[in-house]
N, C-alpha and C. Protein backbone atom coordinates (compact mmCIF):
# COMPACT_ATOMS: atom_id res chain seq x y z
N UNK A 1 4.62 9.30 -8.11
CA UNK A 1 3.63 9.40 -9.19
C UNK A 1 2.25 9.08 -8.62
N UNK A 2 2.19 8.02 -7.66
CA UNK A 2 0.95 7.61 -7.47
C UNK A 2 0.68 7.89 -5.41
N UNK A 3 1.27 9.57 -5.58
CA UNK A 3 1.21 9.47 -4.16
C UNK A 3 0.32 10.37 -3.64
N UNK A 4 -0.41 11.21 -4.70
CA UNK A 4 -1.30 11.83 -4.65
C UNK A 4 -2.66 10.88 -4.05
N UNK A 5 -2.75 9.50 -5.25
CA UNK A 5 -3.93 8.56 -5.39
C UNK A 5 -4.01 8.18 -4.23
N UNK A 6 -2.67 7.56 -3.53
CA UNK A 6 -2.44 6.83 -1.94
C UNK A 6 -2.79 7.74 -0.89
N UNK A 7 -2.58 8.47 -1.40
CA UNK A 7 -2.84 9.70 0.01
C UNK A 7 -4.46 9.57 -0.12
N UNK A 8 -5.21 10.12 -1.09
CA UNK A 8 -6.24 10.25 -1.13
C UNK A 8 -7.14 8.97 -0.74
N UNK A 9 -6.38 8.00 -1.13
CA UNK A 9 -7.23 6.93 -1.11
C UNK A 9 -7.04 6.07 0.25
N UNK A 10 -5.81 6.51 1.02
CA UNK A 10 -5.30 6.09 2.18
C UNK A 10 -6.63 6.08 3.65
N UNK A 11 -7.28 7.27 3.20
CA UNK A 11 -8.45 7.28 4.35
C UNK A 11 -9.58 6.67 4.22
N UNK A 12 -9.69 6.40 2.30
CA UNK A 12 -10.94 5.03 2.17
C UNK A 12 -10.41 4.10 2.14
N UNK A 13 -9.49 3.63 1.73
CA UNK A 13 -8.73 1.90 1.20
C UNK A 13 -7.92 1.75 2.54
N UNK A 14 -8.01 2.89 3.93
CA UNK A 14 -6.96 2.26 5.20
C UNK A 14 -6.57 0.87 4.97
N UNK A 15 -7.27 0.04 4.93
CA UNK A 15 -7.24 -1.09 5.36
C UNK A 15 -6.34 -2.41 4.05
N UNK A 16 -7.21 -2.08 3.11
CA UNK A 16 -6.41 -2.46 1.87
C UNK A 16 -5.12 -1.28 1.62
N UNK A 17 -4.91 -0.49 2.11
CA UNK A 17 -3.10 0.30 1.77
C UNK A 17 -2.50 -0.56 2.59
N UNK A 18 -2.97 -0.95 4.10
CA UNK A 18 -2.05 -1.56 4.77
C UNK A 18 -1.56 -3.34 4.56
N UNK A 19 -2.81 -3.55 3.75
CA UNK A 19 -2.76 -5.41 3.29
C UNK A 19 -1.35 -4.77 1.98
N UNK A 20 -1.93 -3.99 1.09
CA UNK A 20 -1.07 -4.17 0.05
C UNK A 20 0.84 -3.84 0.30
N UNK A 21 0.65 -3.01 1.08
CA UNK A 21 1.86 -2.25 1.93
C UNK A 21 2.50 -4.11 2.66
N UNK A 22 1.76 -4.69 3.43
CA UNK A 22 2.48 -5.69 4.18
C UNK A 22 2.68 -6.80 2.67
N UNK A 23 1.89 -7.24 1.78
CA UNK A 23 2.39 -8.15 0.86
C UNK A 23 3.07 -7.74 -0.04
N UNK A 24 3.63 -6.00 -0.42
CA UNK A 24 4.73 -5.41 -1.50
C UNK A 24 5.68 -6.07 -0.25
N UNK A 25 6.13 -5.31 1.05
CA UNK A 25 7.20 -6.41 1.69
C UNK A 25 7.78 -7.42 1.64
N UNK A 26 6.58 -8.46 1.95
CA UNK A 26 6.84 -9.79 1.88
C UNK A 26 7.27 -9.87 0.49
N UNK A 27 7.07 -9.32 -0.51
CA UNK A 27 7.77 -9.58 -1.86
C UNK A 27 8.81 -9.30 -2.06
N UNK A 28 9.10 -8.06 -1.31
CA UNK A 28 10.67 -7.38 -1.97
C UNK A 28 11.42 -7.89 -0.65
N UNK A 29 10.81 -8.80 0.62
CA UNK A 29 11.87 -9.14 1.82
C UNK A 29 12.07 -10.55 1.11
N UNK A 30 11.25 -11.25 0.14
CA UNK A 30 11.94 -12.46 -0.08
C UNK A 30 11.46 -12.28 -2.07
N UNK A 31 12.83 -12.16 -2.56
CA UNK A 31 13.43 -12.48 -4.14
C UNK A 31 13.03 -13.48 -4.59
């Protein structure tokens, strides 16, 4: 659904996709 937005937004927000990308992890590696 929102992979259009990520894509698009992947080449301005690089940096925040990759913060949010490493702390969704850390959420779903520890319950």
């Amino acid at each position: 659904i929102g992979v259009n937005i990520d894509y698009e937004s992947f080449g301005q927000t690089n940096g925040m996709m990759m913060v949010s990308a490493t702390g969704t992890a850390v959420i779903i590696d520890r319950p």
